[in-house]
N, C-alpha and C. Protein backbone atom coordinates (compact mmCIF):
# COMPACT_ATOMS: atom_id res chain seq x y z
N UNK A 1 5.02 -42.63 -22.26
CA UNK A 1 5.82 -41.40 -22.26
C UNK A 1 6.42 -41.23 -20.88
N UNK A 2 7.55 -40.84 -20.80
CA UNK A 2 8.74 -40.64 -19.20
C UNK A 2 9.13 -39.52 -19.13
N UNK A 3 9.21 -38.94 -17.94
CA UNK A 3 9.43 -37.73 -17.88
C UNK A 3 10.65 -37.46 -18.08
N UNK A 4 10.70 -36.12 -18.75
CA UNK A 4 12.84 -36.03 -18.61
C UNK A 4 13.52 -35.78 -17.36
N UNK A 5 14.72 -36.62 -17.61
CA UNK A 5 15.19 -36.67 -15.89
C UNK A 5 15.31 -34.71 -15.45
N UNK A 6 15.42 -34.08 -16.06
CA UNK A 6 15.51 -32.69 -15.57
C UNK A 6 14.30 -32.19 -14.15
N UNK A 7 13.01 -32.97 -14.44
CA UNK A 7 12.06 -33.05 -13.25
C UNK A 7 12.44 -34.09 -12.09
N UNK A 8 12.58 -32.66 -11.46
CA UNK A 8 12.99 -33.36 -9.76
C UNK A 8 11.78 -34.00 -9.00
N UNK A 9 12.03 -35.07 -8.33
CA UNK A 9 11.09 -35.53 -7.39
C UNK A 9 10.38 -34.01 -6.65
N UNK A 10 11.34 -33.55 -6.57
CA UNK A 10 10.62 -32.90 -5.28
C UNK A 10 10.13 -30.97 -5.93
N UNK A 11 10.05 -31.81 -7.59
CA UNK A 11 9.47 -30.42 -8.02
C UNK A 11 8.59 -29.35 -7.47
N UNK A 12 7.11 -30.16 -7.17
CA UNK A 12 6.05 -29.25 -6.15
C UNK A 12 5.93 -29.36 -5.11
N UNK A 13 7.59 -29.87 -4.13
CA UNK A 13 6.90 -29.68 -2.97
C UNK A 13 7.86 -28.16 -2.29
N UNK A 14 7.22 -27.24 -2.59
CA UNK A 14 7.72 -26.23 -2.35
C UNK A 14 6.45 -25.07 -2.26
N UNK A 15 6.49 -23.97 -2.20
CA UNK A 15 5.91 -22.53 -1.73
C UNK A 15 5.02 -22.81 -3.75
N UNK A 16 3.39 -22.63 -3.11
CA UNK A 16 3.09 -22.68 -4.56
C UNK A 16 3.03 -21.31 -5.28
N UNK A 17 3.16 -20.20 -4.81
CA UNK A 17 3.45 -18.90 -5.27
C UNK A 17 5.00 -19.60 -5.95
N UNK A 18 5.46 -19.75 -5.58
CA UNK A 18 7.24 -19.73 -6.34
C UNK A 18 6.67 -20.79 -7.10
N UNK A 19 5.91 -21.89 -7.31
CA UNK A 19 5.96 -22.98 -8.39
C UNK A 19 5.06 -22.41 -9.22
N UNK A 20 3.91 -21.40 -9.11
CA UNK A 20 3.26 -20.74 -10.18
C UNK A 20 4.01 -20.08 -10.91
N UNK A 21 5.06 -19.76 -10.15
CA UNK A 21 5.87 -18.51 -11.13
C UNK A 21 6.85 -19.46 -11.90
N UNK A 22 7.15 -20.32 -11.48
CA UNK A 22 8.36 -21.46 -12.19
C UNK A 22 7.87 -22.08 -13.28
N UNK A 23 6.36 -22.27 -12.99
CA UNK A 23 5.66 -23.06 -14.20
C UNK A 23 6.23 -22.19 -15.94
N UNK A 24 6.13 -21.15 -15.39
CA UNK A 24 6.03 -20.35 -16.71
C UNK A 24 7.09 -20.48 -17.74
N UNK A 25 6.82 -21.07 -18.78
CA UNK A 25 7.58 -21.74 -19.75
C UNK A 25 8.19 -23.11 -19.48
N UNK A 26 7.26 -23.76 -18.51
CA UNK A 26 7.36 -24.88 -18.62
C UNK A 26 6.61 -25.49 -20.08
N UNK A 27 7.02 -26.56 -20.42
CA UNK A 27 6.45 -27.87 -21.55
C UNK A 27 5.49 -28.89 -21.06
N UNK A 28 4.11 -28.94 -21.56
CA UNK A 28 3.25 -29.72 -20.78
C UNK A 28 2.18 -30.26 -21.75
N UNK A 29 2.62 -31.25 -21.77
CA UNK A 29 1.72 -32.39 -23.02
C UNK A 29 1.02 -33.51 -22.40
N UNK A 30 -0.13 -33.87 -22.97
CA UNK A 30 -0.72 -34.95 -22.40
C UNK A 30 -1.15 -35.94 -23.84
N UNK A 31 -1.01 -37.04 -24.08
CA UNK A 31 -0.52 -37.98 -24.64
C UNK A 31 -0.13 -37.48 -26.04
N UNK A 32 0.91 -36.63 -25.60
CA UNK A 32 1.58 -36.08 -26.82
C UNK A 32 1.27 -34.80 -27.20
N UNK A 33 0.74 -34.05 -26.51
CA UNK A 33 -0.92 -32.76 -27.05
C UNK A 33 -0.25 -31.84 -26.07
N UNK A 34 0.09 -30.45 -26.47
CA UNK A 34 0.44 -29.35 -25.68
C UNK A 34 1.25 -28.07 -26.16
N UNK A 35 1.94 -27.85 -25.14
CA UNK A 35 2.36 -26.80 -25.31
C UNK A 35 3.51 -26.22 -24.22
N UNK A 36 3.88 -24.89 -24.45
CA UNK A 36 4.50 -24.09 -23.39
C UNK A 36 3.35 -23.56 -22.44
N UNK A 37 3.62 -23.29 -21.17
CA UNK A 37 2.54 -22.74 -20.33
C UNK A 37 3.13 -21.24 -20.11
N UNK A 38 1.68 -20.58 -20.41
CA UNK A 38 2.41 -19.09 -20.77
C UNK A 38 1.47 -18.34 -19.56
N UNK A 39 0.48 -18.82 -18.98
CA UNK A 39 -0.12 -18.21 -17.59
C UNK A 39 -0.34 -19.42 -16.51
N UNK A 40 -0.16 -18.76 -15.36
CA UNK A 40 -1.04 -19.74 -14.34
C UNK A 40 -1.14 -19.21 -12.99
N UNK A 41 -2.31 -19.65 -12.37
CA UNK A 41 -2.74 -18.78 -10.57
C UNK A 41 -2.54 -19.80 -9.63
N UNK A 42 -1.71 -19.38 -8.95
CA UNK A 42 -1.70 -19.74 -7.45
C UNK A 42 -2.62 -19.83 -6.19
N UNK A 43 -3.22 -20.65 -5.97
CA UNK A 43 -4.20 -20.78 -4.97
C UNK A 43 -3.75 -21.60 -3.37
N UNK A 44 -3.95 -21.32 -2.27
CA UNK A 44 -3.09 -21.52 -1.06
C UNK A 44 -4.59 -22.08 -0.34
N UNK A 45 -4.52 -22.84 0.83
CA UNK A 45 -5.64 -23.56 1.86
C UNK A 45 -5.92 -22.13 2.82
N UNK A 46 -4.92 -21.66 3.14
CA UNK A 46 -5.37 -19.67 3.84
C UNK A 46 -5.94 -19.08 3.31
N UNK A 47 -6.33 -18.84 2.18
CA UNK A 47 -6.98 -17.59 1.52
C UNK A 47 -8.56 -18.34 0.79
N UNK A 48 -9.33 -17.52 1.10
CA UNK A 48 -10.80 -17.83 0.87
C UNK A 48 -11.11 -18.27 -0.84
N UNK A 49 -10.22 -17.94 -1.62
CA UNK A 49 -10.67 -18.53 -3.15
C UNK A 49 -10.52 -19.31 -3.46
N UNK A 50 -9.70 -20.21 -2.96
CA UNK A 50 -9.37 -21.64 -3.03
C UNK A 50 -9.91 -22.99 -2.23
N UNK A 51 -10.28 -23.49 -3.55
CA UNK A 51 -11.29 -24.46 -3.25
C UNK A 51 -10.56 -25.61 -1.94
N UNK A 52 -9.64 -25.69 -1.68
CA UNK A 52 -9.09 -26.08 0.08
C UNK A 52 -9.04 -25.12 1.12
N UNK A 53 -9.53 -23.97 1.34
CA UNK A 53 -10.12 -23.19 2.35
C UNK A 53 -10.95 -23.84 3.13
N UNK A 54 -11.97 -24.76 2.84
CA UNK A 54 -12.57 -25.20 3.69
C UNK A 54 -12.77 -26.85 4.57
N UNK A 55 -11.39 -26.85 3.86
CA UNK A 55 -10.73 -28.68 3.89
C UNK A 55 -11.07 -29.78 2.89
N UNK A 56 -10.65 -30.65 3.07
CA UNK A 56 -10.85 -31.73 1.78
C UNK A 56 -12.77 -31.98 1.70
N UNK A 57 -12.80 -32.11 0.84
CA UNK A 57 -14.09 -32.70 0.26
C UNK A 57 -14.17 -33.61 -1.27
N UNK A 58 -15.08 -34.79 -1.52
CA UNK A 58 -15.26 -35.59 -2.22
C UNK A 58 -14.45 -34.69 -3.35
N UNK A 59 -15.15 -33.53 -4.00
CA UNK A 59 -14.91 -32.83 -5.40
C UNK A 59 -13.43 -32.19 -4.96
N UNK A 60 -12.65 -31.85 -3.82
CA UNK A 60 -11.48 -31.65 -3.27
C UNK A 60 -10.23 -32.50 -3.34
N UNK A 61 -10.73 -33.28 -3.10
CA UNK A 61 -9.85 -34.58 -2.20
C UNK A 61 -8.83 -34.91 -2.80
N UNK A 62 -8.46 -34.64 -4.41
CA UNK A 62 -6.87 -34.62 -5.10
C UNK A 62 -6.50 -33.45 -4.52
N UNK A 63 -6.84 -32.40 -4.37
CA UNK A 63 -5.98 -31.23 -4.14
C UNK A 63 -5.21 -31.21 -2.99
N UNK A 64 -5.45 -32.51 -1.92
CA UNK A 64 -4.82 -32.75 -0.62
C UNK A 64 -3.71 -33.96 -0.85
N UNK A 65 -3.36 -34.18 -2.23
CA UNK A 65 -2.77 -35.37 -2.77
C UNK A 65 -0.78 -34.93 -2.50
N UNK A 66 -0.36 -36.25 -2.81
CA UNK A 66 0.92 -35.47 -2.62
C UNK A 66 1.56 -34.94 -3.78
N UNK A 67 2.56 -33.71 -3.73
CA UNK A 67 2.93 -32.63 -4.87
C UNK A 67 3.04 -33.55 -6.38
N UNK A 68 2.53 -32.58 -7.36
CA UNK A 68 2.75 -33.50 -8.22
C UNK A 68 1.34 -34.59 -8.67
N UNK A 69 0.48 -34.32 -8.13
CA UNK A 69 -1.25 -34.35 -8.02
C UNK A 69 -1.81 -33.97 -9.36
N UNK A 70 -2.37 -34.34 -9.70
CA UNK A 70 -3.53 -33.50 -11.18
C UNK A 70 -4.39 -33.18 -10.00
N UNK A 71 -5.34 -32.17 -9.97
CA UNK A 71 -6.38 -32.15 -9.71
C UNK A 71 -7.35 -31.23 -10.48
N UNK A 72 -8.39 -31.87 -11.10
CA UNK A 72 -9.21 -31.40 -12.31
C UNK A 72 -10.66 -31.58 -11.66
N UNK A 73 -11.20 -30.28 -11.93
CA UNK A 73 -12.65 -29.78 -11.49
C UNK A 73 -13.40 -28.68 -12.52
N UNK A 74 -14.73 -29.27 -12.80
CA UNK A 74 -15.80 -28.55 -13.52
C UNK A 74 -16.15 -27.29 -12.87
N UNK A 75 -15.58 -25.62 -13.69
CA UNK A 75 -16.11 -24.80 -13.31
C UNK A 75 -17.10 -23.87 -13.83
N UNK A 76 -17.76 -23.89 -12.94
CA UNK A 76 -19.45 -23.46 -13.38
C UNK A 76 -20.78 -24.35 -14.14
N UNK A 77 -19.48 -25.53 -14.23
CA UNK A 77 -20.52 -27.01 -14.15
C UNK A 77 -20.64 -27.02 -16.18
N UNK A 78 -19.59 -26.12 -16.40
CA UNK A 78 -19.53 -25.72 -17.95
C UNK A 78 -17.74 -26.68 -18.42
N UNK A 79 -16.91 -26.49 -17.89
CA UNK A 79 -15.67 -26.56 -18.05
C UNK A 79 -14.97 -27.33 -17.27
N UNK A 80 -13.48 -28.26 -17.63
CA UNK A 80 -13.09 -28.45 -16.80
C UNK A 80 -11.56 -27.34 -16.87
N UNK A 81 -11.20 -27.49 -15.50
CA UNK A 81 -9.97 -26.76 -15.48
C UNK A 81 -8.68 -27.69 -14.65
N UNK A 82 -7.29 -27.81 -15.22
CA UNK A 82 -6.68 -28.88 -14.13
C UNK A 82 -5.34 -28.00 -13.55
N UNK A 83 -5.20 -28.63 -12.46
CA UNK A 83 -4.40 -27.72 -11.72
C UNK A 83 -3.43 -28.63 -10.81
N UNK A 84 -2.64 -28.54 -11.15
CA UNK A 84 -1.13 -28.87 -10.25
C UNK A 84 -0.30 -28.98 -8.82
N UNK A 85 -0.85 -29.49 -8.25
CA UNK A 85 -1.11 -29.67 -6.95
C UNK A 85 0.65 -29.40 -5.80
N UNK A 86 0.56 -28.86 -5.44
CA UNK A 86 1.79 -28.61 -4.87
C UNK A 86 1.87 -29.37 -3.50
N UNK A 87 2.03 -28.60 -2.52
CA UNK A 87 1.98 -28.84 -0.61
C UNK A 87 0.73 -29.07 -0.79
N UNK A 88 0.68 -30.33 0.22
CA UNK A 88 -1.11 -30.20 0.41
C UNK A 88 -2.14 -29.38 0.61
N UNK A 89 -3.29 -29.38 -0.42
CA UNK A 89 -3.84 -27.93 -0.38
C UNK A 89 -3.53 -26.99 -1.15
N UNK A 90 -2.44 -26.97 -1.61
CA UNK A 90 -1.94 -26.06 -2.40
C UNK A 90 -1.82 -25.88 -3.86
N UNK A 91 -2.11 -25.45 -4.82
CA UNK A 91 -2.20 -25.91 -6.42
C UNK A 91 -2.17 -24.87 -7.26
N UNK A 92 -1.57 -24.82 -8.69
CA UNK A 92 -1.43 -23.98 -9.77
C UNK A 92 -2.41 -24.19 -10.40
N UNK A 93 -3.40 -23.33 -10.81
CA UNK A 93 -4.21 -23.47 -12.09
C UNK A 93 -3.34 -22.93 -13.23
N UNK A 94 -3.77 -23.97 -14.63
CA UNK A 94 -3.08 -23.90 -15.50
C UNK A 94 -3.98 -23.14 -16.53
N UNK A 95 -3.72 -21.42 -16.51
CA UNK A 95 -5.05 -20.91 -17.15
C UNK A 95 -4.60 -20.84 -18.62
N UNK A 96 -3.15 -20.92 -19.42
CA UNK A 96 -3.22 -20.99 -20.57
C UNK A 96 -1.95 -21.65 -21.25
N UNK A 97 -2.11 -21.70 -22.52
CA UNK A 97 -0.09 -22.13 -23.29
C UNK A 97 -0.46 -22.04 -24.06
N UNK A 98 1.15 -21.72 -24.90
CA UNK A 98 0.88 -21.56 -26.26
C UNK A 98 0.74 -22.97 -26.90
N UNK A 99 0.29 -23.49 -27.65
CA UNK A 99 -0.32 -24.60 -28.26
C UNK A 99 1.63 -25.25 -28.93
N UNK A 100 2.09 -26.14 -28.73
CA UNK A 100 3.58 -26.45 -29.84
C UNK A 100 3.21 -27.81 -30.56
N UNK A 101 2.71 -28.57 -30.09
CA UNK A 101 2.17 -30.18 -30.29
C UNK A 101 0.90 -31.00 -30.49
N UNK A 102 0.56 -31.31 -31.49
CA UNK A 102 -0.36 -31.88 -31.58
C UNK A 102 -1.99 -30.93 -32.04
N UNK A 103 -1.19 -30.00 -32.67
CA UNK A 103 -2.15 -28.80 -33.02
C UNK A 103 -3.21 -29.09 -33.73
N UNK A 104 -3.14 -30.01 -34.68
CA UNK A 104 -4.27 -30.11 -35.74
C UNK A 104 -5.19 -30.83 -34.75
N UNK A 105 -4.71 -31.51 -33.67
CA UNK A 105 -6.01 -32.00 -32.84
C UNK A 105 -6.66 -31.47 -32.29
N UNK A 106 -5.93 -30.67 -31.30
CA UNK A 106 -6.48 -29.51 -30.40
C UNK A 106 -7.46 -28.56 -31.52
N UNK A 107 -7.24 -27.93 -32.45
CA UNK A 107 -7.96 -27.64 -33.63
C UNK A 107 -9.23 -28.35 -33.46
N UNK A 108 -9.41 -29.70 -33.95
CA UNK A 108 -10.93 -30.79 -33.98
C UNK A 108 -11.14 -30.62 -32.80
N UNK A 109 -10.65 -31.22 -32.01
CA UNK A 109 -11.51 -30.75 -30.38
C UNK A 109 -11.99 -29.46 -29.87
N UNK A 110 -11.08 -28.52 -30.73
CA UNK A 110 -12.03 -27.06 -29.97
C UNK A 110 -12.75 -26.66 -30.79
N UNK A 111 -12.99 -27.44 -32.51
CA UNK A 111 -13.87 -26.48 -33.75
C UNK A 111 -13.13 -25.73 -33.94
N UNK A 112 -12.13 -25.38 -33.83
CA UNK A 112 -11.82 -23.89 -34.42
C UNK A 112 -9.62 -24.26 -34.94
N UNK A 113 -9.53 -22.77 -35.85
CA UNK A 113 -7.78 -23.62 -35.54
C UNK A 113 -7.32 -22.44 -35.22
N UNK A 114 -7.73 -21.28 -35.04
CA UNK A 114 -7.15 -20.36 -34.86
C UNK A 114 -6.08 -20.82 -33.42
N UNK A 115 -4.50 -20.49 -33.94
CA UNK A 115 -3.54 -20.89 -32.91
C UNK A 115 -3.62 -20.06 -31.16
N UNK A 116 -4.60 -19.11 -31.86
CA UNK A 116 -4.14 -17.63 -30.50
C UNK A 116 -5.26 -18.26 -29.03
N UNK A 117 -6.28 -18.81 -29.61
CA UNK A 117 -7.77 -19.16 -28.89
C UNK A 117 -7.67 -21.25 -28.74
N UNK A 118 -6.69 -21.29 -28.97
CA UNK A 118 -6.98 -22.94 -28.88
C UNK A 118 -6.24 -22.95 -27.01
N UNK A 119 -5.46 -22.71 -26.47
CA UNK A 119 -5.48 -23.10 -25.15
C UNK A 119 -5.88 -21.65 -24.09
N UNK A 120 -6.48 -20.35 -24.79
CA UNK A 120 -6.24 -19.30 -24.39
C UNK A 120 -7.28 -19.12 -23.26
N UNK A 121 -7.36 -20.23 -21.79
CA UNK A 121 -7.89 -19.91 -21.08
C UNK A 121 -8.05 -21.20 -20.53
N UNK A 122 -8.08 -21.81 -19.27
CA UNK A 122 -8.51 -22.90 -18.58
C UNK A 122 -9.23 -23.75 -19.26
N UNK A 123 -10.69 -23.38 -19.61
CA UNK A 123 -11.81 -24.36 -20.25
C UNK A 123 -11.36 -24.89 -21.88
N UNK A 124 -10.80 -23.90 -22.32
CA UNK A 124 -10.27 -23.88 -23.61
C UNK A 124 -8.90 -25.43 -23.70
N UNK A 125 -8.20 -25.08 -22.63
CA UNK A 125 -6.67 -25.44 -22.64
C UNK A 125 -7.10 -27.28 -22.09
N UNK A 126 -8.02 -27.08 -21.73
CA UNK A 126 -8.85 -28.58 -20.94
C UNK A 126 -9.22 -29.55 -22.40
N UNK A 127 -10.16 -28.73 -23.17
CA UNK A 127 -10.89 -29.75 -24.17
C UNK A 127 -9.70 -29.80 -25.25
N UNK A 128 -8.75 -28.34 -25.10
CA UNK A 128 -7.86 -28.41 -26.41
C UNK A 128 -6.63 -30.19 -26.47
N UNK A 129 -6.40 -30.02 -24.89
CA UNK A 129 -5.44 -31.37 -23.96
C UNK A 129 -6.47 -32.48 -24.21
N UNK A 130 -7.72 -32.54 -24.33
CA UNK A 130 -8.54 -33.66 -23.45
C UNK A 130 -8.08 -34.41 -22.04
N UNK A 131 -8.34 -33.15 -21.61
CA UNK A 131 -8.37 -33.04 -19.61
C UNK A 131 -9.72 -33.16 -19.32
N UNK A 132 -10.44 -34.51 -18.67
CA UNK A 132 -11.33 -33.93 -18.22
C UNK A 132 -11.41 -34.86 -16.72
N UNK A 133 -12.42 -35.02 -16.47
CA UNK A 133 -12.16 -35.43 -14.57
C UNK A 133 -11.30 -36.91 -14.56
N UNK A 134 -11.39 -37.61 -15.51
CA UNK A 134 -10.71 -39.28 -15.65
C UNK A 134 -9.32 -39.02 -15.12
N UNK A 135 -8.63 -37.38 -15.18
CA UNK A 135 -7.71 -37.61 -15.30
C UNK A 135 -7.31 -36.70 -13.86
N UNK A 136 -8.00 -36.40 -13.03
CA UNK A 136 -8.35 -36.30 -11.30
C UNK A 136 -7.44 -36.85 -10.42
N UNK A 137 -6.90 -36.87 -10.03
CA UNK A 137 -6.04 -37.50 -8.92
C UNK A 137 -4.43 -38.54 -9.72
N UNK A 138 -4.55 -38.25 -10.81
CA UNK A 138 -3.47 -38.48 -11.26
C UNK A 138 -2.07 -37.99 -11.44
N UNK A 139 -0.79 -38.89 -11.05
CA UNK A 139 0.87 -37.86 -10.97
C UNK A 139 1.34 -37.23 -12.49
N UNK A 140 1.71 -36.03 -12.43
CA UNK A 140 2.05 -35.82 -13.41
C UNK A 140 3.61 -36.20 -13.93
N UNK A 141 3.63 -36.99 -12.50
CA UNK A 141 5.47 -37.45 -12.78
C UNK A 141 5.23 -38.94 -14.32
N UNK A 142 3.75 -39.70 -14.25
CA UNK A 142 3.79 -40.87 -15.34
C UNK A 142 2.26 -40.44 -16.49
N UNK A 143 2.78 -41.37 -17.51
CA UNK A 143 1.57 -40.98 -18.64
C UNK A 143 0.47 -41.43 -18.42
N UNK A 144 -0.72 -40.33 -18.63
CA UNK A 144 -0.19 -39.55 -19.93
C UNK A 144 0.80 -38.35 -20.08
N UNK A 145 0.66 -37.75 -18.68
CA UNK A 145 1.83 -36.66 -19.32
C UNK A 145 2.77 -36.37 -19.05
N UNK A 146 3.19 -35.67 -19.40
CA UNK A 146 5.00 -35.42 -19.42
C UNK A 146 4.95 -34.10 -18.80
N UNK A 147 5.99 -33.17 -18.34
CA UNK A 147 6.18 -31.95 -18.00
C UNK A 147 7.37 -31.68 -18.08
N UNK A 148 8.11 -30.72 -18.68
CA UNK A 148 9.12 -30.73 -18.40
C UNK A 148 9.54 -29.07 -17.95
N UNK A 149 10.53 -28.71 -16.88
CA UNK A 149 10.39 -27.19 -16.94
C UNK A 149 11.13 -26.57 -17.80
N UNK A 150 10.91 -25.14 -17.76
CA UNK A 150 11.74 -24.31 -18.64
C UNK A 150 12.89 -24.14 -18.35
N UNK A 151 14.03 -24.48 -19.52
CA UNK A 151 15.11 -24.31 -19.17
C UNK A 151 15.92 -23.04 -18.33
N UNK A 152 15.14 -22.12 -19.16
CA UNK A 152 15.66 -20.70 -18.65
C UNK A 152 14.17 -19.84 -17.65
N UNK A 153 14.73 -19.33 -16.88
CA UNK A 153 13.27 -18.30 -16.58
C UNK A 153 13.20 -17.34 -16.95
N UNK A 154 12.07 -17.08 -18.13
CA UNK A 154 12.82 -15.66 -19.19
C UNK A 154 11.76 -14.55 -18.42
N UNK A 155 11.18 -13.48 -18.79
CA UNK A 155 10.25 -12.54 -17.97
C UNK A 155 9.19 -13.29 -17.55
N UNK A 156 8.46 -12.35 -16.37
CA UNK A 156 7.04 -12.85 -16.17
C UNK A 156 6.46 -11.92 -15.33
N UNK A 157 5.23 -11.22 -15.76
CA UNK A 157 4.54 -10.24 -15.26
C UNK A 157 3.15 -10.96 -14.21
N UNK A 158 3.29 -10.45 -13.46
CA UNK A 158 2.16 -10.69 -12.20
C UNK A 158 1.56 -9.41 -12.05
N UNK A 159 0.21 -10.68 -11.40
CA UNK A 159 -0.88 -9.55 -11.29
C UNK A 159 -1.89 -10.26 -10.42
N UNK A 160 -3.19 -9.67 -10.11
CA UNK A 160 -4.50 -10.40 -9.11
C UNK A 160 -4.39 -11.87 -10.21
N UNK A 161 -5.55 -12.35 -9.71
CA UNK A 161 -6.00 -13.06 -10.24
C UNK A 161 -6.77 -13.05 -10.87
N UNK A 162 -7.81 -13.48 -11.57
CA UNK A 162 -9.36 -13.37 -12.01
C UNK A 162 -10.02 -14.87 -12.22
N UNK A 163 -11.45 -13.99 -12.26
CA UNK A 163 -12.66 -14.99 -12.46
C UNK A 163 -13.17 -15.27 -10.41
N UNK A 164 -12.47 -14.30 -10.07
CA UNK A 164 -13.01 -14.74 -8.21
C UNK A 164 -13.64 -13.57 -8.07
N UNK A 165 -14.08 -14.17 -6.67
CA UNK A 165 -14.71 -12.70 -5.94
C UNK A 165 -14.37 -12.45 -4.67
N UNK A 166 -13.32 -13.56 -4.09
CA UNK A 166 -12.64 -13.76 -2.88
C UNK A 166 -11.24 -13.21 -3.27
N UNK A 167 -10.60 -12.64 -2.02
CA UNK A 167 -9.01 -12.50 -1.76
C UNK A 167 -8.90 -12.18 -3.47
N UNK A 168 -9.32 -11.14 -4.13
CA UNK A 168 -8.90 -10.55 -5.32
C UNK A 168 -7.53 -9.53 -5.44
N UNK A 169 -7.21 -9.41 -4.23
CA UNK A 169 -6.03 -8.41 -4.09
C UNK A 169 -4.60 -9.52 -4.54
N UNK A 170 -4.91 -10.57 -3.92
CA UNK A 170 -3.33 -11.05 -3.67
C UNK A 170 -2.91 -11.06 -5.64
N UNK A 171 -1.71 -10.84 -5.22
CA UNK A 171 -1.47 -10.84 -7.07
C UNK A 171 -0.30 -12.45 -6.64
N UNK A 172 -1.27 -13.40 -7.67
CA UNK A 172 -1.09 -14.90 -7.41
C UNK A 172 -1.09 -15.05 -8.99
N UNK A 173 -1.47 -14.48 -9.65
CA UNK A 173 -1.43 -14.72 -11.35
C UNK A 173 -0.19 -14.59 -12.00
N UNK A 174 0.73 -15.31 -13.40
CA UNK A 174 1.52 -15.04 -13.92
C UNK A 174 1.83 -15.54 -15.17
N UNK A 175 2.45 -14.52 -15.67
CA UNK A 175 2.30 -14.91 -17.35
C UNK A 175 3.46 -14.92 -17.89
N UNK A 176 3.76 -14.90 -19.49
CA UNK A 176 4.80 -14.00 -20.50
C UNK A 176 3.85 -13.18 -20.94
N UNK A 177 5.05 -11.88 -20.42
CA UNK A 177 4.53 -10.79 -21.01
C UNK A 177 4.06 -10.77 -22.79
N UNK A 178 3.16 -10.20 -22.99
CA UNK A 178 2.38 -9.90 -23.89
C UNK A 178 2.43 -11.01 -24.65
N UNK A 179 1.95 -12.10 -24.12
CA UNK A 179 1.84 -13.09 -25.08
C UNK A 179 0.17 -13.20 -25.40
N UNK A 180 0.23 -13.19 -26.92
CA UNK A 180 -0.91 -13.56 -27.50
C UNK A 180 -2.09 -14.97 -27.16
N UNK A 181 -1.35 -15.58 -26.48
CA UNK A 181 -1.76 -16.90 -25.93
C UNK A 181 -2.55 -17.03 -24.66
N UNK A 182 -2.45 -15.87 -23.85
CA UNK A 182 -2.95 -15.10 -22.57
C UNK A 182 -4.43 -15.69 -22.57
N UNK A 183 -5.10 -16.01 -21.22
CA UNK A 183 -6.60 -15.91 -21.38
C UNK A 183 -6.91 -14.60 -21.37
N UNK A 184 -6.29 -13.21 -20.72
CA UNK A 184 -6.47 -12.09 -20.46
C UNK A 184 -5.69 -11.11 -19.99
N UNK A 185 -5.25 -10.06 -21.06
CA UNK A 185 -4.38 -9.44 -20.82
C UNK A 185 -3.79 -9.19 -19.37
N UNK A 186 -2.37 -8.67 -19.11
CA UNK A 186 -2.40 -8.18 -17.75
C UNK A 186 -2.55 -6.56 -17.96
N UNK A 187 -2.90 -5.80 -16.91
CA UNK A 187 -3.05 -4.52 -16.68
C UNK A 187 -1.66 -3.87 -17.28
N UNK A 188 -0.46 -4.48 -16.21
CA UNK A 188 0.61 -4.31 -16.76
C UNK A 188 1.38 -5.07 -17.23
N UNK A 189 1.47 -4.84 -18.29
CA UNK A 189 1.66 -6.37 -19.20
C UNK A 189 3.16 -6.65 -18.98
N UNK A 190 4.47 -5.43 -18.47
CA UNK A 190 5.99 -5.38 -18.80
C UNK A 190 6.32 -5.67 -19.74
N UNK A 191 7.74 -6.23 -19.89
CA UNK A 191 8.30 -6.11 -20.81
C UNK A 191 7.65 -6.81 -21.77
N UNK A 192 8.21 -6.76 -23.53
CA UNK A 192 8.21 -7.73 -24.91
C UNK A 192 8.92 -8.78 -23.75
N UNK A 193 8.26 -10.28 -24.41
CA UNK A 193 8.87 -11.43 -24.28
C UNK A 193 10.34 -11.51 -25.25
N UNK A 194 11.37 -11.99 -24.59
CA UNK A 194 12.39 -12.42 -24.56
C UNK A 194 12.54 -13.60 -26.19
């Protein structure tokens, strides 16, 4: 699988606050398996919640990769979660999408088919893809996956983040508004999606 020429080389190497927010309605399949990405958090090497705050380490060491990085890590030693590596240090967690491709699989892999709960959260969106660490330090520019961005940038409501207990103020989170696909509502959700 090749990416469509519409992805620029130099997609993530930019401000990962602006590529969290760009992600949104991006297309993101892994050997064929995905979806639209309808949330994702921004994490920076300055701010204490992010696992490069304290410099590279073994379980780190993609997240210092160059833009365009997978970097996939077990959280709470329950889940994996993969995240998109921007400037060194810098990375999008990909906390949800709406499911478009390869649904009846994602279905068997999560037990369940309900469409709303198959990627509706990091751990979820991991086993629904089959993301798990194999796929660590890998470009998302060659396969398995593809990315492609959203053509248009239609709304997108921000807010904190969650699941931390560090730097909870910065609002680094972003979604489509009121999409059913959400790991978790926003407070203020704005507008109906477009």
């Amino acid at each position: 699988m090749t990416q469509p020429p519409s992805l620029a080389p130099d997609y993530f190497d930019a401000d990962v606050v602006d590529v969290a927010r760009r992600l949104i309605g991006a297309r993101f399949l892994v050997d064929g398996v995905g979806g639209t990405i309808v949330e994702t958090e921004a994490y920076a090497p300055d701010e204490p919640a992010s696992h490069s705050f304290r410099g590279p380490t073994p379980r780190n060491g993609s997240m210092f990769g160059e833009p365009g990085t997978v970097y996939v890590y077990r959280s709470y030693g329950i889940h994996w979660c993969v995240n998109f590596v921007c400037r060194p240090g810098n990375a999008v967690l990909i906390r949800a999408l709406a499911p478009t491709a390869g649904i009846d699989l994602m279905a068997a892999r999560r037990g369940l088919d309900d469409p709303y709960k198959l990627c509706a959260g990091p751990g979820r969106l991991t086993q629904a893809l089959g993301i798990d660490r194999s796929h660590d330090g890998l470009s998302l520019y060659k396969s398995p996956f593809m990315l492609e961005p959203a053509k248009v940038q239609g709304s997108v409501v921000v807010g904190p983040r969650i699941g931390i207990t560090k730097a909870v103020d910065l609002p680094w989170r972003f979604g489509v508004p009121r999409s059913k696909h959400l790991s978790r509502p926003f407070k203020n959700n704005g507008p109906s999606p477009k």
